[in-house]
C-alpha atoms as a PDB file:
ATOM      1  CA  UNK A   1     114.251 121.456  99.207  1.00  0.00           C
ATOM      2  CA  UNK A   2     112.513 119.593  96.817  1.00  0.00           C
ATOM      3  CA  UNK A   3     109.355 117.143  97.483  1.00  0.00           C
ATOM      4  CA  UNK A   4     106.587 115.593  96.327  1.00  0.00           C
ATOM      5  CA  UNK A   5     103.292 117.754  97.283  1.00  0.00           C
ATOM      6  CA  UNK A   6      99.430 116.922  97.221  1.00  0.00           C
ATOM      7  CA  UNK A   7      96.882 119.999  96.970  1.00  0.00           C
ATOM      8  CA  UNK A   8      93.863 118.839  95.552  1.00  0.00           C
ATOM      9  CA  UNK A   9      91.753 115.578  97.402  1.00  0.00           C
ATOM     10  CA  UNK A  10      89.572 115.169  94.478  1.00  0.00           C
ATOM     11  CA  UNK A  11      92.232 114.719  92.145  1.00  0.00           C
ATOM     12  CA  UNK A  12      94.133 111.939  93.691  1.00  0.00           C
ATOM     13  CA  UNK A  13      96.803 110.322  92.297  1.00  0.00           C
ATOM     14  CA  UNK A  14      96.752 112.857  89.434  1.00  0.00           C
ATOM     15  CA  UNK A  15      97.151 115.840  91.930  1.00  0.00           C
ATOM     16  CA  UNK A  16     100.801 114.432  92.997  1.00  0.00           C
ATOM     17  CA  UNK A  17     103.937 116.710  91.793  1.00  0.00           C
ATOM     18  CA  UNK A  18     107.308 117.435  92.605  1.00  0.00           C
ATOM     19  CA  UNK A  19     107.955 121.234  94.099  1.00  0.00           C
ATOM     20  CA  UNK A  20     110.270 123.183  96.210  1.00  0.00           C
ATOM     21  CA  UNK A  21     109.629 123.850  99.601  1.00  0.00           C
ATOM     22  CA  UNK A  22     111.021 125.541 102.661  1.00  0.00           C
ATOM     23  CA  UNK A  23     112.944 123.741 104.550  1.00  0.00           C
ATOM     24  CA  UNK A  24     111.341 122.455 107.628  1.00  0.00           C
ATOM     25  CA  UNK A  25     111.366 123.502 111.139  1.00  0.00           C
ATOM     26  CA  UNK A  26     112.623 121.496 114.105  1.00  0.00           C
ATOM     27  CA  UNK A  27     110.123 121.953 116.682  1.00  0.00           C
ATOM     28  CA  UNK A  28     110.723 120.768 120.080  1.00  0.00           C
ATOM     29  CA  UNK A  29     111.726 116.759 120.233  1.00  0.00           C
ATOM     30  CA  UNK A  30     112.240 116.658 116.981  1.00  0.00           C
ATOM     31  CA  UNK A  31     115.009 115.950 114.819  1.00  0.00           C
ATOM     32  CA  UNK A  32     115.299 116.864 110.735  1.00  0.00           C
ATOM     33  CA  UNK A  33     116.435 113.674 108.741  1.00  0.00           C
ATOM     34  CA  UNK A  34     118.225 113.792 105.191  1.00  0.00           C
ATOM     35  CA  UNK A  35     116.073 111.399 103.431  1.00  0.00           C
ATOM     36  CA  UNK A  36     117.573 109.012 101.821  1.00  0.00           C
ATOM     37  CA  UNK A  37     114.580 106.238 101.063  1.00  0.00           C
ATOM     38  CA  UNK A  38     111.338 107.100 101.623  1.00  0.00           C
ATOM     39  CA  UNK A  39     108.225 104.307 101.922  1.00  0.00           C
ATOM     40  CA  UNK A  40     104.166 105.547 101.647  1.00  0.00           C
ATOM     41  CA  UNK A  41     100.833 103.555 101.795  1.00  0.00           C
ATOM     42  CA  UNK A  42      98.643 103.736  98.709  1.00  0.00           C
ATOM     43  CA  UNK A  43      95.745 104.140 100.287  1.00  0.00           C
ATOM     44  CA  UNK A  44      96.924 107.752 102.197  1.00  0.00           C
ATOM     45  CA  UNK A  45      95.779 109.917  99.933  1.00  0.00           C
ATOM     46  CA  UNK A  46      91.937 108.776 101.347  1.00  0.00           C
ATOM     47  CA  UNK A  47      93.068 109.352 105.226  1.00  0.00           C
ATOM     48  CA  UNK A  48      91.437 112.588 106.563  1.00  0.00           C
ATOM     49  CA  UNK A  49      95.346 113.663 108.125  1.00  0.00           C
ATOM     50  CA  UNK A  50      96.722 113.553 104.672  1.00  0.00           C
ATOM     51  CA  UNK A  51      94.509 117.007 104.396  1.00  0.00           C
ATOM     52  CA  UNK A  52      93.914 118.230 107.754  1.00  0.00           C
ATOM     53  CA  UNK A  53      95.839 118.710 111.399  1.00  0.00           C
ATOM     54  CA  UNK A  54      94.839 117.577 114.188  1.00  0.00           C
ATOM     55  CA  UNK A  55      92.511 120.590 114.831  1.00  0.00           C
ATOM     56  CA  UNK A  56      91.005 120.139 111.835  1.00  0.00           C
ATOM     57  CA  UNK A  57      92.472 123.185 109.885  1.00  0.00           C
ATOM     58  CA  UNK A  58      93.711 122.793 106.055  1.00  0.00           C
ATOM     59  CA  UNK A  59      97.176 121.952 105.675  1.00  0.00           C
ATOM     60  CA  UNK A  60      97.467 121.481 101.913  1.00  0.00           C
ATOM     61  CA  UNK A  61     100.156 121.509 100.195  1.00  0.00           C
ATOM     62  CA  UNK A  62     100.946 118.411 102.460  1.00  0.00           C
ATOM     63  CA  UNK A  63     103.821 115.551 101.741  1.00  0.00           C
ATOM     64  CA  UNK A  64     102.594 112.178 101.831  1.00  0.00           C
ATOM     65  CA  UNK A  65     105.170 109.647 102.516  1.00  0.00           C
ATOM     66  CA  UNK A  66     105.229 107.868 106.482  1.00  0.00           C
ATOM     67  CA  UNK A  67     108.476 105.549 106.695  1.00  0.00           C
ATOM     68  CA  UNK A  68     111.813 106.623 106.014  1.00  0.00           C
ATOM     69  CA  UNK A  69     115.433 106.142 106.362  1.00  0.00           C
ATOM     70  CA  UNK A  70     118.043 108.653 106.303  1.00  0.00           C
ATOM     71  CA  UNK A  71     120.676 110.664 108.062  1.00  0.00           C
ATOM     72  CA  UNK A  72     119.946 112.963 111.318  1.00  0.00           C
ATOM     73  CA  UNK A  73     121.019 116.850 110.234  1.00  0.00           C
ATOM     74  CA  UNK A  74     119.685 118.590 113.033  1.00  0.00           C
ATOM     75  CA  UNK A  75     117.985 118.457 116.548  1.00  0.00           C
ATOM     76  CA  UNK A  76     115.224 120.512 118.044  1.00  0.00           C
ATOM     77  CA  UNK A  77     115.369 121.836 121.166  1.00  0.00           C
ATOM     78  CA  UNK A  78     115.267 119.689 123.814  1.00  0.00           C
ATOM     79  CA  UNK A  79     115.926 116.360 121.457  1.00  0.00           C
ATOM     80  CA  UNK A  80     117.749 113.915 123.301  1.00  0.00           C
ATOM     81  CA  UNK A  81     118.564 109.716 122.487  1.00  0.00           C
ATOM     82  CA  UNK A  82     119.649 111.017 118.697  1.00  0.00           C
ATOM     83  CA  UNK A  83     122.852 112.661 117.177  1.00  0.00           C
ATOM     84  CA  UNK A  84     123.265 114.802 114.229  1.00  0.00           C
ATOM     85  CA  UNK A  85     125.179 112.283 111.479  1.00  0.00           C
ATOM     86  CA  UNK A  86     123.171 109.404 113.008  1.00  0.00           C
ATOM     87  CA  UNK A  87     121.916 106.441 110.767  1.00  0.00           C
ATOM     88  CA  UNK A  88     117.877 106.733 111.508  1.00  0.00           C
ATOM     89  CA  UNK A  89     114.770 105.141 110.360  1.00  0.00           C
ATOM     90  CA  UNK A  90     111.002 105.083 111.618  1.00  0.00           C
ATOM     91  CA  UNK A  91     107.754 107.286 111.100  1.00  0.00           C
ATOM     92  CA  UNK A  92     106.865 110.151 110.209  1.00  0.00           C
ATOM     93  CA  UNK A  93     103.657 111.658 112.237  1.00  0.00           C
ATOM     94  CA  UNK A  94      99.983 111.037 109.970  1.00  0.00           C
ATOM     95  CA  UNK A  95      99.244 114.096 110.622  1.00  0.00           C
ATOM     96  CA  UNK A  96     102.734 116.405 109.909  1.00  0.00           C
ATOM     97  CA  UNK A  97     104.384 116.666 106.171  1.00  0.00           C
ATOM     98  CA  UNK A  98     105.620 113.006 105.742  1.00  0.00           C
ATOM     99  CA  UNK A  99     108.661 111.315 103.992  1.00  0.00           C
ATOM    100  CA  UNK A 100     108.475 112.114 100.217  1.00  0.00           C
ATOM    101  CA  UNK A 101     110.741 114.850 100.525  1.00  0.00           C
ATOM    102  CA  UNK A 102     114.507 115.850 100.592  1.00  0.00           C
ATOM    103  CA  UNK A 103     114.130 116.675 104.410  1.00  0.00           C
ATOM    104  CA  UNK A 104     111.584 115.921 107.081  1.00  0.00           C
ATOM    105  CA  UNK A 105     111.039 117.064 110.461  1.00  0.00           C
ATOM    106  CA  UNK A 106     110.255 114.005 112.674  1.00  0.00           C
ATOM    107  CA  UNK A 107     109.755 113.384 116.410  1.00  0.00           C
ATOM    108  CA  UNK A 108     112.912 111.523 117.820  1.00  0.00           C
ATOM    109  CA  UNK A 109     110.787 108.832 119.651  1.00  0.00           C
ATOM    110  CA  UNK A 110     109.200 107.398 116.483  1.00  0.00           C
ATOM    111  CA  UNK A 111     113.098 106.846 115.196  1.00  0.00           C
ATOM    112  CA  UNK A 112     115.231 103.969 115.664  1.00  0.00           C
ATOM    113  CA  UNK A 113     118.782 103.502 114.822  1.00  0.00           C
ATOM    114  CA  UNK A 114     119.715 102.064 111.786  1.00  0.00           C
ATOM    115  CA  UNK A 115     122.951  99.954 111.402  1.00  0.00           C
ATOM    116  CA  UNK A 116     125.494 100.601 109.052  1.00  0.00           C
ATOM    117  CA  UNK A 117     124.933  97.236 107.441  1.00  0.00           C
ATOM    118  CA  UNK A 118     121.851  97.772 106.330  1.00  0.00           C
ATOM    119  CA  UNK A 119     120.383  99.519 103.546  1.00  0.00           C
ATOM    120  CA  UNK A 120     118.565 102.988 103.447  1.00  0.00           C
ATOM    121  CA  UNK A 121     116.311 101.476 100.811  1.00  0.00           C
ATOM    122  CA  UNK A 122     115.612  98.047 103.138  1.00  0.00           C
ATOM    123  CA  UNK A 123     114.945 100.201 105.925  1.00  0.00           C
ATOM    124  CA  UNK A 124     113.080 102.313 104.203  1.00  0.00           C
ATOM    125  CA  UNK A 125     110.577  99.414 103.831  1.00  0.00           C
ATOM    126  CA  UNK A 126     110.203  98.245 107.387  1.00  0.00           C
ATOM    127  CA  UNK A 127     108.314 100.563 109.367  1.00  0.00           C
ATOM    128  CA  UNK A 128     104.922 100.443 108.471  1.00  0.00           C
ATOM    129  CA  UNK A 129     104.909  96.926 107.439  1.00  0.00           C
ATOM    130  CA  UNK A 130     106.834  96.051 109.917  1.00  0.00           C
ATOM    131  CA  UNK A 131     105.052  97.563 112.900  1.00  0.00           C
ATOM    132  CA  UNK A 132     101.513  96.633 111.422  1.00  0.00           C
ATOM    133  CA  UNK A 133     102.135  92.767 111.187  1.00  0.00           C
ATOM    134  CA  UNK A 134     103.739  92.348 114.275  1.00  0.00           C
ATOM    135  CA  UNK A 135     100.936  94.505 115.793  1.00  0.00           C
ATOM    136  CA  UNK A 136      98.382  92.951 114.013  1.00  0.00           C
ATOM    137  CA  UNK A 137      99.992  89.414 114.619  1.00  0.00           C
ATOM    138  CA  UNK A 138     101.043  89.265 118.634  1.00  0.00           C
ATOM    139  CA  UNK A 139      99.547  92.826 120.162  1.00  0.00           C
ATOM    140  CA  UNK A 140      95.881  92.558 118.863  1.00  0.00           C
ATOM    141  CA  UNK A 141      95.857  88.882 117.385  1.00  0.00           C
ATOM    142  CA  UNK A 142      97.588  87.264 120.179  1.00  0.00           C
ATOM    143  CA  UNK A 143      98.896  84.539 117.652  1.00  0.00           C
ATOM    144  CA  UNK A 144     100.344  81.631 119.382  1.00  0.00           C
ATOM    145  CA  UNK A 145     102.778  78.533 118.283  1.00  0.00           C
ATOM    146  CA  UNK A 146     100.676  75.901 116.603  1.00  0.00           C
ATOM    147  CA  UNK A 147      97.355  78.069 115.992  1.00  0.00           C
ATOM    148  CA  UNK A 148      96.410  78.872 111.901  1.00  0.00           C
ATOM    149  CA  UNK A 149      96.159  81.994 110.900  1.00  0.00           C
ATOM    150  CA  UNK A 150      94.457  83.328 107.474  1.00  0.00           C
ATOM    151  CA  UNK A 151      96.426  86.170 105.795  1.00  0.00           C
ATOM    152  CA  UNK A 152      95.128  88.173 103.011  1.00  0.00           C
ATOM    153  CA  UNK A 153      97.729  89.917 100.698  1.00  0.00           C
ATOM    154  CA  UNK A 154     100.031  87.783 101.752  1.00  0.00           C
ATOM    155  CA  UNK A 155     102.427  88.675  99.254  1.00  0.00           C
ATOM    156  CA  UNK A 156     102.195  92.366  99.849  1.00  0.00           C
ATOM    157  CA  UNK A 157     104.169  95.282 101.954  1.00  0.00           C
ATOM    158  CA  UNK A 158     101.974  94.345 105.274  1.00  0.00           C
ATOM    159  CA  UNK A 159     101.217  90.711 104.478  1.00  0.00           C
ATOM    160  CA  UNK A 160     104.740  89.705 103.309  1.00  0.00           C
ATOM    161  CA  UNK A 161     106.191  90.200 106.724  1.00  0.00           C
ATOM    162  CA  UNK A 162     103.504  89.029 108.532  1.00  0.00           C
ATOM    163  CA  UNK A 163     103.825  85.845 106.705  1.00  0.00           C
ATOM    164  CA  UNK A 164     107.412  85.494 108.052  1.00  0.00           C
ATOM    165  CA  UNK A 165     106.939  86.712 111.499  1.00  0.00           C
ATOM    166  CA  UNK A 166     103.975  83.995 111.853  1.00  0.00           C
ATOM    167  CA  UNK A 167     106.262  81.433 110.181  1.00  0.00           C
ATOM    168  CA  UNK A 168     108.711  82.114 112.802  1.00  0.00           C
ATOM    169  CA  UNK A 169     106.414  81.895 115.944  1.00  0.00           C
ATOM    170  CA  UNK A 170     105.592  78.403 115.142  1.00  0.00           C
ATOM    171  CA  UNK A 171     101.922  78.867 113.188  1.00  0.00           C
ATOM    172  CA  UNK A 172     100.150  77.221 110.446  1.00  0.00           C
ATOM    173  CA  UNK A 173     100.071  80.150 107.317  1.00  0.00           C
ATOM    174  CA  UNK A 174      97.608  80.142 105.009  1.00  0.00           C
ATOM    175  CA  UNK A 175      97.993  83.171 102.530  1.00  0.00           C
ATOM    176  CA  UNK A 176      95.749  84.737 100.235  1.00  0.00           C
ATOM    177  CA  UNK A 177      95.991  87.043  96.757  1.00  0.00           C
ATOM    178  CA  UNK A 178      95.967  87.000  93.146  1.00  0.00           C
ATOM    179  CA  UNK A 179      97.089  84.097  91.573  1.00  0.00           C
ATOM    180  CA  UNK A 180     100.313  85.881  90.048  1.00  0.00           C
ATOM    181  CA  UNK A 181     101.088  86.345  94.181  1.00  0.00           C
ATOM    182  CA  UNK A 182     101.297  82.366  94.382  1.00  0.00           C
ATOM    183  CA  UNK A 183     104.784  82.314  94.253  1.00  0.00           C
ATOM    184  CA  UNK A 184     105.773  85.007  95.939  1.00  0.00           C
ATOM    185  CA  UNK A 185     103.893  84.036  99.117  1.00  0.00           C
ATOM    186  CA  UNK A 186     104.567  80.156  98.913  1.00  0.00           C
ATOM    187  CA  UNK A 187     108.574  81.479  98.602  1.00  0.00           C
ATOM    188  CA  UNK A 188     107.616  83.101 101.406  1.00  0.00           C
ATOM    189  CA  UNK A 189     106.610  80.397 103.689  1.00  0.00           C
ATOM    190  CA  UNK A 190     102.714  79.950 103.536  1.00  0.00           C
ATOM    191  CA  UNK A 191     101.602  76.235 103.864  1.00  0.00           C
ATOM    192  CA  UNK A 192      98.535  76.656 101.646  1.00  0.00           C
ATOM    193  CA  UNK A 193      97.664  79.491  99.688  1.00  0.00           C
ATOM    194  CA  UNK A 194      94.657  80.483  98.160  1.00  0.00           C
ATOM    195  CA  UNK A 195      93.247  82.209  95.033  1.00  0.00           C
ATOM    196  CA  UNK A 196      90.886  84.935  96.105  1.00  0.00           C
ATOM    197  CA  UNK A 197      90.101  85.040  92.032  1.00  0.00           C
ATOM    198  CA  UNK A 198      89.681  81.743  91.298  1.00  0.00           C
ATOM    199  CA  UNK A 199      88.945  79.946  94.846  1.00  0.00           C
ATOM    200  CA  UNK A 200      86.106  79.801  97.336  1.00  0.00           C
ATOM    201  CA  UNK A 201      87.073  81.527 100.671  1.00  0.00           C
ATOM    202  CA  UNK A 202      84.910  79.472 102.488  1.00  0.00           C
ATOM    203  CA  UNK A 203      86.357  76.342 102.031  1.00  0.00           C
ATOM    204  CA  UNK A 204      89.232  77.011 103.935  1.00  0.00           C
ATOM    205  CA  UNK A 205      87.487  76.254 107.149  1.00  0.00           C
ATOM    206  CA  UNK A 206      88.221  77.723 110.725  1.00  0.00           C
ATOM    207  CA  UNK A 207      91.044  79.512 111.825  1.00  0.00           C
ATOM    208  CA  UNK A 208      92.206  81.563 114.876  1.00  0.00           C
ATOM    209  CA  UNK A 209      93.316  84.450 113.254  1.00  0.00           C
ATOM    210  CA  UNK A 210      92.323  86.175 110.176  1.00  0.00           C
ATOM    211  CA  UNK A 211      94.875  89.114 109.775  1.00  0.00           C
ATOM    212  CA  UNK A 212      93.210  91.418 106.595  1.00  0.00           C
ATOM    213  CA  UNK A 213      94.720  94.249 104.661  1.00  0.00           C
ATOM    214  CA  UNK A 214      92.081  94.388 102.438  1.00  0.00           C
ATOM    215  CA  UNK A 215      88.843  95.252 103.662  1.00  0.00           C
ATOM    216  CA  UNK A 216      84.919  95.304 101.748  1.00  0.00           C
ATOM    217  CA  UNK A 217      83.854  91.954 100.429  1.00  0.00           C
ATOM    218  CA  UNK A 218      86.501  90.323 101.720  1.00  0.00           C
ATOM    219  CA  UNK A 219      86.343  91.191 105.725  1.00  0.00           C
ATOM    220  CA  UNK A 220      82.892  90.308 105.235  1.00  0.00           C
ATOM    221  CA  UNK A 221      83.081  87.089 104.253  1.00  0.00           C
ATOM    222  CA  UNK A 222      86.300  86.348 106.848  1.00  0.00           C
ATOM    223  CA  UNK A 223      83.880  86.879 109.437  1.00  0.00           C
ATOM    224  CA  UNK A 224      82.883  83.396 109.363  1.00  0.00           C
ATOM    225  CA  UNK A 225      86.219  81.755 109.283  1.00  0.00           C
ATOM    226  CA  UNK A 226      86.776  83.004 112.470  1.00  0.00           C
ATOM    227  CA  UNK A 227      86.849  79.748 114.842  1.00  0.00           C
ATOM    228  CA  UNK A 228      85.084  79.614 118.798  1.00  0.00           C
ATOM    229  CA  UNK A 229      87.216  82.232 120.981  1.00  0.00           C
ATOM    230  CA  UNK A 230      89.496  83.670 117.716  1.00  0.00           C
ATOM    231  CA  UNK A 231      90.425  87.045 116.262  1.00  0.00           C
ATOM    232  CA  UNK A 232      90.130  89.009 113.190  1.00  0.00           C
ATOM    233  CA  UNK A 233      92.281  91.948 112.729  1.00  0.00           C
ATOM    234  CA  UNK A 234      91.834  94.766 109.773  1.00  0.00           C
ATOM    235  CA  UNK A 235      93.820  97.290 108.982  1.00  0.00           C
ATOM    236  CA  UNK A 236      91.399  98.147 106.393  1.00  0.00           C
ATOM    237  CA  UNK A 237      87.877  99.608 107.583  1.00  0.00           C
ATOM    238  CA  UNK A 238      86.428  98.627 110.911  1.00  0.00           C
ATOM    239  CA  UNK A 239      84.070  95.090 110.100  1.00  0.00           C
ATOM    240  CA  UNK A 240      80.334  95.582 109.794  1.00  0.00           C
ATOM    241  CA  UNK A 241      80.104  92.065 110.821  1.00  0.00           C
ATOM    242  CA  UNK A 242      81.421  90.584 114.289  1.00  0.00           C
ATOM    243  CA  UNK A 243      82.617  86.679 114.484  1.00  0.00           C
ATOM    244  CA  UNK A 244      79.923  84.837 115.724  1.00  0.00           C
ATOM    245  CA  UNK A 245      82.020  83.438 118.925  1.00  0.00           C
ATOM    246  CA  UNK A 246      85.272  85.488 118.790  1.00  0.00           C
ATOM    247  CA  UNK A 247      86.728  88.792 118.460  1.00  0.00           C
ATOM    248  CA  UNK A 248      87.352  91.469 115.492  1.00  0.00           C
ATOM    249  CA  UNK A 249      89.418  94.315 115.768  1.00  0.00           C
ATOM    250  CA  UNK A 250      90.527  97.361 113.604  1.00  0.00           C
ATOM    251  CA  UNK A 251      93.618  99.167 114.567  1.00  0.00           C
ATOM    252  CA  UNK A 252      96.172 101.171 113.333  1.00  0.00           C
ATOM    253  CA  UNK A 253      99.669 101.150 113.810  1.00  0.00           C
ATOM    254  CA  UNK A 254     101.515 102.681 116.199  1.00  0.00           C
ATOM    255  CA  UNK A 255     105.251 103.396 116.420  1.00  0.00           C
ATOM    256  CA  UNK A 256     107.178 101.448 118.828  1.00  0.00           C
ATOM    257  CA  UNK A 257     110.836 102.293 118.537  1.00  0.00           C
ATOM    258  CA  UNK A 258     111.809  98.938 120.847  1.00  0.00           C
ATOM    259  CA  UNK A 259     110.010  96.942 118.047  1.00  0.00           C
ATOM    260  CA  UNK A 260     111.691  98.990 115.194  1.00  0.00           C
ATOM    261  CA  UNK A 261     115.136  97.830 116.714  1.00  0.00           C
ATOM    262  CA  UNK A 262     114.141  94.268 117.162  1.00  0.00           C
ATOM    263  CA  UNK A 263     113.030  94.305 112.928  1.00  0.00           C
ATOM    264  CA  UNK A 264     115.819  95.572 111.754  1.00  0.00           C
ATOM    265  CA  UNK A 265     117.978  92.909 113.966  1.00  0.00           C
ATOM    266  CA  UNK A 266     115.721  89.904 112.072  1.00  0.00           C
ATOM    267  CA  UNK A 267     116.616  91.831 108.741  1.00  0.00           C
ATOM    268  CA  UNK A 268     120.640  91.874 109.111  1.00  0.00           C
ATOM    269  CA  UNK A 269     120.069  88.239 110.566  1.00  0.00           C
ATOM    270  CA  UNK A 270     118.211  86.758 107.750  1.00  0.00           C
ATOM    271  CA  UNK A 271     115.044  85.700 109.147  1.00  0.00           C
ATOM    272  CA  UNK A 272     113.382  88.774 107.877  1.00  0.00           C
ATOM    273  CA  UNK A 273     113.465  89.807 104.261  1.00  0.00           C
ATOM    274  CA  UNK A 274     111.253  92.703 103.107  1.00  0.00           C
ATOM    275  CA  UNK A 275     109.753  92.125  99.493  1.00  0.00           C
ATOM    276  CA  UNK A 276     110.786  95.777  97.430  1.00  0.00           C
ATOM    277  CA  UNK A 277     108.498  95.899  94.377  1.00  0.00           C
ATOM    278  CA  UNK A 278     110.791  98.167  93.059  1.00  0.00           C
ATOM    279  CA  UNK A 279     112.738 101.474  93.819  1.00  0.00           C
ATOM    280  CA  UNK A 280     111.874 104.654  92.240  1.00  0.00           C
ATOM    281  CA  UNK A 281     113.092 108.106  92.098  1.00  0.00           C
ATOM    282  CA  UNK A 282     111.362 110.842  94.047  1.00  0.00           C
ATOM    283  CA  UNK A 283     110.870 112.188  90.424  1.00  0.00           C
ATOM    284  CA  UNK A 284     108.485 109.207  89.791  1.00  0.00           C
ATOM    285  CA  UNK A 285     106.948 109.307  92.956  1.00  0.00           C
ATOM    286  CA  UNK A 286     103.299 110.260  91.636  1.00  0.00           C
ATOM    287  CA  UNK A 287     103.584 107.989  88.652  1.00  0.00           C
ATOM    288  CA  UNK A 288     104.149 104.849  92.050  1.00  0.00           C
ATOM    289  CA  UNK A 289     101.094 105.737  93.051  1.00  0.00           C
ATOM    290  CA  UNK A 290      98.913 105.133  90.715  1.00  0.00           C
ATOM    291  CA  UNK A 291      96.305 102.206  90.572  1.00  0.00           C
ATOM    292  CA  UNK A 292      97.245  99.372  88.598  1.00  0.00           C
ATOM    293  CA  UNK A 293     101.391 100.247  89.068  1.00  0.00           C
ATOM    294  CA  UNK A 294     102.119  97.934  92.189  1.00  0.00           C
ATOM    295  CA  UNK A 295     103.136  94.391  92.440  1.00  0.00           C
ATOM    296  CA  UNK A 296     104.139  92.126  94.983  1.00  0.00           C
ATOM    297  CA  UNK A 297     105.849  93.822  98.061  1.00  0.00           C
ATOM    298  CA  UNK A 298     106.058  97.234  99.029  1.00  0.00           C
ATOM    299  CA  UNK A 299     107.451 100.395  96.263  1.00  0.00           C
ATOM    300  CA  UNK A 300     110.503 102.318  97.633  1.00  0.00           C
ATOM    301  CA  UNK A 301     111.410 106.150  96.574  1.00  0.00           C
ATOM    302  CA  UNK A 302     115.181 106.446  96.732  1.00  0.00           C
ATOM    303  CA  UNK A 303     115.483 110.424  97.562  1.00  0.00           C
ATOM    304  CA  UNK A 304     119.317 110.872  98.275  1.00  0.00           C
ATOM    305  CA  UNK A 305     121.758 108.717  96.768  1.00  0.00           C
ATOM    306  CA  UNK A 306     124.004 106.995  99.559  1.00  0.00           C
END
């Protein structure tokens, strides 16, 4: 099979190419998926699993690539709640060869069913994004009708959704980015947004939640925004500075096959639409991962035509 393989952690980006590979095994609970459209996080080529399993040993050439929609082909032994020609989408483990390749080998439980209704390449961009702002949102940011909650990248893969899921529970959004985000995010839903280029962060005033995808400066400076008995959730780094009377947290996401279901419901409903950036070939793969490439929303490989 053919994928998209990373050998070398000093050269980044740069180090991405397209190769053949064996196909993969099916180890016990697993299933293999066709891929059809594949999803990845910029930022992966920095995580320590990217290059090592989880006892530490070298794993390179690995396959980056963590959410994916496709087509079950085959079942390991003991694989049960899955059928071979089943509709599938979900994650990939951090740790295993991910999604940017023809075929994957994936445990069943971090699938969901996919409908027939809804596209590979729409799926393909819900389950990190997904999972992370409702996580991020309700499990660690216990976000409640009526409260305000701060969300940087708002017009990005993670911030995107969370920006419709908190529209939807009844908050107050305020949404932050570039200013060519603006109208992405107020299209979106936010009530205010605000120019982290141009605008001062700290007049916003208090919130209860500050969800950020960004990290450094940024989380630093969020600290402060943080209201008596509120949150702040990263996905980015864990905060060197605590809210003075609330709560920070750093998490990362987990796969929840329930919640997977209940996403792509609020997709083929309407009330959830994920922002694609664009769809690219697995050819171009390395060339969508380069800095300065991405826009609004999140970048889809298509790997298998339909």
């Amino acid at each position: 099979m053919q994928a998209i393989v990373v050998r070398d952690r000093a050269a980044g980006a740069a180090g991405l190419s397209l190769t053949d590979l064996p196909y993969p095994h099916a180890a016990e609970n697993d299933v293999i998926v066709r891929v059809h459209a594949a999803g990845f996080t910029p930022g992966e080529l920095d995580w320590p699993a990217t290059w090592t399993d989880r006892a530490g040993r070298d794993r390179t050439p690995s396959v980056p690539g963590h959410e994916l929609s496709g087509v079950v082909v085959e079942l390991g032994y003991g694989t049960t709640g899955l059928t071979v020609g089943q509709r599938v989408f979900g994650l990939s483990d951090w740790a295993r060869d991910g999604s940017l390749a023809e075929y994957v080998a994936v445990e069943a439980r971090n699938l969901a069913p996919l409908p027939a209704d809804l596209d590979h390449t729409v799926a393909a961009a819900l389950p990190i994004s997904g999972l992370t702002a409702w996580q991020g949102l309700f499990d660690h940011g216990r976000l409640g009708t009526g409260q305000t909650v701060l969300i940087h990248g708002a017009a990005g893969g993670v911030g995107s959704i969370a920006v419709q899921l908190a529209r939807e529970a009844g908050a107050r959004v305020i949404g932050t980015g570039r200013a060519t985000a603006k109208e992405t995010a107020l299209g979106l839903g936010v009530h205010e947004f605000l120019d982290l280029q141009n605008d001062r962060l700290e007049d916003l005033g208090e919130v209860d939640l500050v969800f950020d995808v960004l990290g450094g400066e940024i989380l630093d400076r969020s600290t402060a925004l943080v209201r008596a008995g509120g949150t702040l959730v990263t996905i980015a780094e864990p905060p060197r500075i605590q809210p003075g009377n609330g709560r920070a947290v750093f998490f990362v996401v987990e796969p929840d096959r329930g919640r997977l279901v209940d996403l792509a419901r609020r997709t083929r409903d309407g009330r959830l639409q994920p922002i694609i950036g664009g769809v690219r070939a697995l050819t171009e793969a390395p060339a969508a991962f380069a800095p300065g490439r991405r826009g609004p929303g999140k970048t889809i490989i298509r790997v298998t035509q339909d």
